[in-house]
C-alpha atoms as a PDB file:
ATOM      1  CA  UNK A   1     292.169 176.430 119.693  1.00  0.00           C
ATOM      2  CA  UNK A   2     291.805 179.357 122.651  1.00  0.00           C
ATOM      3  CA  UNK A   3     288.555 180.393 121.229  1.00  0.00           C
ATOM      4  CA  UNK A   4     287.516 176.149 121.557  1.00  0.00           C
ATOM      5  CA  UNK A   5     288.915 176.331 125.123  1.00  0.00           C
ATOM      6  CA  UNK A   6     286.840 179.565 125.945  1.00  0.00           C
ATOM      7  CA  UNK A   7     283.560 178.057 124.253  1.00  0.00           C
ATOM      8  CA  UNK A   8     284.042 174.764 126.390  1.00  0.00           C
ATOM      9  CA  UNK A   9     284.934 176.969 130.050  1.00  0.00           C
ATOM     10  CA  UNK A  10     281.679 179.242 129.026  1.00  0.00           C
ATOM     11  CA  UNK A  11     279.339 176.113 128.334  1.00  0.00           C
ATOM     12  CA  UNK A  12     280.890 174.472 131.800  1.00  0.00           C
ATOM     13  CA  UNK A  13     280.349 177.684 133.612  1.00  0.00           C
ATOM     14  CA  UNK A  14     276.662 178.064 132.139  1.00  0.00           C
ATOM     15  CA  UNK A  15     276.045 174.474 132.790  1.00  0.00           C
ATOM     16  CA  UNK A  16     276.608 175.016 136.308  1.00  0.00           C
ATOM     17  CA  UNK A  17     274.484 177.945 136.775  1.00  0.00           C
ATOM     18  CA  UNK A  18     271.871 176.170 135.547  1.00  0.00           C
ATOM     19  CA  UNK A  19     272.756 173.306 137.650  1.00  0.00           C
ATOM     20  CA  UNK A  20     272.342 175.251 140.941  1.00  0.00           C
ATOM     21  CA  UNK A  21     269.082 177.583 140.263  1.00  0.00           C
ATOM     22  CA  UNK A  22     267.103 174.069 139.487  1.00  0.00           C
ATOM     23  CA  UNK A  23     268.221 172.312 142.845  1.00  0.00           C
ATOM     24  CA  UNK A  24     268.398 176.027 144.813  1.00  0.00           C
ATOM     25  CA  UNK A  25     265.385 176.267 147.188  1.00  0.00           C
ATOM     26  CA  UNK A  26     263.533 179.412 145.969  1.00  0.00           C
ATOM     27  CA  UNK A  27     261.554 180.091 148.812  1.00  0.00           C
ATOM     28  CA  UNK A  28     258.237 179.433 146.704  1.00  0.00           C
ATOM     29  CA  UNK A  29     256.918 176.926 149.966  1.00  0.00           C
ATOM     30  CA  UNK A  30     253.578 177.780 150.899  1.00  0.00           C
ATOM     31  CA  UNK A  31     252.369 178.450 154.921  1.00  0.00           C
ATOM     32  CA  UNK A  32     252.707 173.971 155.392  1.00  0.00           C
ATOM     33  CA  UNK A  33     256.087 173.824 153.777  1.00  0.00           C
ATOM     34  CA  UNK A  34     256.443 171.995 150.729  1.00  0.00           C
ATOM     35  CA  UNK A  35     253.111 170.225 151.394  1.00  0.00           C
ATOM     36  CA  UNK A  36     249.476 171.687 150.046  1.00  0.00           C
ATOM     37  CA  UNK A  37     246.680 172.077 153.042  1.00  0.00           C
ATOM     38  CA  UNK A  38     245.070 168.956 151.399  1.00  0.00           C
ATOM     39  CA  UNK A  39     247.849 167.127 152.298  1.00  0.00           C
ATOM     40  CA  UNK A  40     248.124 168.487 156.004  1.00  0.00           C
ATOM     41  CA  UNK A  41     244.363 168.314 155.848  1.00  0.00           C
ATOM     42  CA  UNK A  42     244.272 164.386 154.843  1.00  0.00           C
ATOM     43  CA  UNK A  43     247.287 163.218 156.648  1.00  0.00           C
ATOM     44  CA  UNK A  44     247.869 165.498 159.679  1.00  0.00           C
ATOM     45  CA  UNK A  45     244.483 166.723 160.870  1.00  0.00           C
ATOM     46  CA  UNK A  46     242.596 163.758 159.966  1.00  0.00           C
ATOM     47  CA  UNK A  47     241.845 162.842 163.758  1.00  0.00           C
ATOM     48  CA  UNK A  48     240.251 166.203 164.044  1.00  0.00           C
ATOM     49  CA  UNK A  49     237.291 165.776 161.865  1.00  0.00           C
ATOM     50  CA  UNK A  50     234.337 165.200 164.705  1.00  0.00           C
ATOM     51  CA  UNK A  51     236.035 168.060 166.658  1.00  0.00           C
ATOM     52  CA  UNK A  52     235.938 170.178 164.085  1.00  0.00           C
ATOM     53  CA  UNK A  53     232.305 169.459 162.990  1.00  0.00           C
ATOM     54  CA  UNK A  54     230.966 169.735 166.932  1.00  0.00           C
ATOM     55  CA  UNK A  55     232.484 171.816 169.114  1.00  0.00           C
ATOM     56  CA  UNK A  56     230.477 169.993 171.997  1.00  0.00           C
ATOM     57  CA  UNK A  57     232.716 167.459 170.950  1.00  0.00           C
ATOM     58  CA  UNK A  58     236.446 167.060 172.666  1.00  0.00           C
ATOM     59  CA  UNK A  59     239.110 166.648 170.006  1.00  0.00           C
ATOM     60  CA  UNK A  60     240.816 163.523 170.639  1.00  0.00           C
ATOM     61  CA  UNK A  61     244.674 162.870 172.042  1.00  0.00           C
ATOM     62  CA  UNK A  62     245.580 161.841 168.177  1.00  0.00           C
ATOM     63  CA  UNK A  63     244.163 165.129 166.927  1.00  0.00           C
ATOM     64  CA  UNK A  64     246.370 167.528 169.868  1.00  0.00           C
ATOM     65  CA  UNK A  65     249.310 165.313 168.619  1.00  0.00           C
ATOM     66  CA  UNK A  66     249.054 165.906 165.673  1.00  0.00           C
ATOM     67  CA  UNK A  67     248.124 169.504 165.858  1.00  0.00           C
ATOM     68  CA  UNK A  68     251.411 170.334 167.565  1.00  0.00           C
ATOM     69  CA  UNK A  69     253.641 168.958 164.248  1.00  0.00           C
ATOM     70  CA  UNK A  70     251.162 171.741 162.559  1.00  0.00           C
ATOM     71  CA  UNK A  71     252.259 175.415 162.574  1.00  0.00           C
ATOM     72  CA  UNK A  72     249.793 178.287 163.033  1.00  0.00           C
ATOM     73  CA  UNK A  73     250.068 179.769 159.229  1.00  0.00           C
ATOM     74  CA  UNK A  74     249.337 176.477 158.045  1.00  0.00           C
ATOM     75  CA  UNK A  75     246.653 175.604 159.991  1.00  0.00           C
ATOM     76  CA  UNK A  76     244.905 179.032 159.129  1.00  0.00           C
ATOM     77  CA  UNK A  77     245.837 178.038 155.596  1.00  0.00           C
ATOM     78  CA  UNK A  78     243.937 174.568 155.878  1.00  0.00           C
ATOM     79  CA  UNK A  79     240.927 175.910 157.805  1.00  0.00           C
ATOM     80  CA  UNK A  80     240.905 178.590 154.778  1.00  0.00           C
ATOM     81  CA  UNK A  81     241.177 176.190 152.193  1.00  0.00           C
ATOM     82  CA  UNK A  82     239.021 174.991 149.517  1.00  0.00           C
ATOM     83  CA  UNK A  83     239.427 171.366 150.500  1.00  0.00           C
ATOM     84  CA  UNK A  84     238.048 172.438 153.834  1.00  0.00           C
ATOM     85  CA  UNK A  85     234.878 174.142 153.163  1.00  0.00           C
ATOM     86  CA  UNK A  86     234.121 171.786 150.655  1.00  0.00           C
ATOM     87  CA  UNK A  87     234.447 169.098 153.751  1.00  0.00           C
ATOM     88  CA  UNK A  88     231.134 170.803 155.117  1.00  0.00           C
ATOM     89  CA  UNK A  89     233.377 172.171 158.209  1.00  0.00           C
ATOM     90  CA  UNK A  90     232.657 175.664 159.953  1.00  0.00           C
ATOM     91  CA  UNK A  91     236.448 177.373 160.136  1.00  0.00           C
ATOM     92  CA  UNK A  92     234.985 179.398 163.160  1.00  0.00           C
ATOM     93  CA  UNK A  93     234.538 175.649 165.159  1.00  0.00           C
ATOM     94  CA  UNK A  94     237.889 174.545 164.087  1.00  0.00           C
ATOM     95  CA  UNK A  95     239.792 177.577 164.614  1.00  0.00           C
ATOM     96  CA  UNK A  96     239.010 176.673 168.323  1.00  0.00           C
ATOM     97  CA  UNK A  97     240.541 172.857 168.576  1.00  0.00           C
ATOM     98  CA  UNK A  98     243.982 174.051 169.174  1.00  0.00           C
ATOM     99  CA  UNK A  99     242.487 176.355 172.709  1.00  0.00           C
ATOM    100  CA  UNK A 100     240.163 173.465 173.428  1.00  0.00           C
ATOM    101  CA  UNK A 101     243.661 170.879 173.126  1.00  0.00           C
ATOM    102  CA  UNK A 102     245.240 172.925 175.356  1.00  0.00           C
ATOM    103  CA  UNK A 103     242.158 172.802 177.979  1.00  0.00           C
ATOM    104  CA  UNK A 104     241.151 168.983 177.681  1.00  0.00           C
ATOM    105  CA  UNK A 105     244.537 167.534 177.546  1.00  0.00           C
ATOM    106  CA  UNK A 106     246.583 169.684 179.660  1.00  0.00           C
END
């Protein structure tokens, strides 16, 4: 009977370990969080496209909004990214919409 009891405190114990390591964050994000650069790429930035293809061209109010919700290690992350280069987009003009934001709408 005490060897039953020990067997059932052991498998609650174990269950719980297990329990917490699959909901426990494990630090694994990458630079956007727990979203890929596509994602940031297709939902966040996607005001930025003619800014980032021109850099004659102003970004728009909807792209410096946006941009702000975006931190920098992400946004080097998307401007690195597959998805980006395969967009046709030079990094080196879209590495500057975040200093021409700050000059068109400030």
């Amino acid at each position: 009977m005490r060897k039953l009891v020990w067997s059932v405190l052991l498998l609650i114990a174990l269950s719980a370990v297990i329990a917490e390591s699959c909901y426990e964050d494990d630090g694994k994000d990458g630079p956007c969080g727990k979203f890929s650069e596509l994602r940031i790429l297709t939902h966040k930035l996607r005001h930025c496209e003619k800014a980032a293809r021109d850099i004659n061209i102003p970004p728009s109010w909807q792209c410096c909004r946006d941009l702000k919700e975006v931190s920098i290690p992400c946004l080097h992350a998307v401007f690195s990214s597959n998805a980006f280069c395969k967009l046709g987009i030079d990094p080196r003009i879209a590495i500057t919409i975040p200093w021409r934001c700050y000059h068109v709408h400030n």
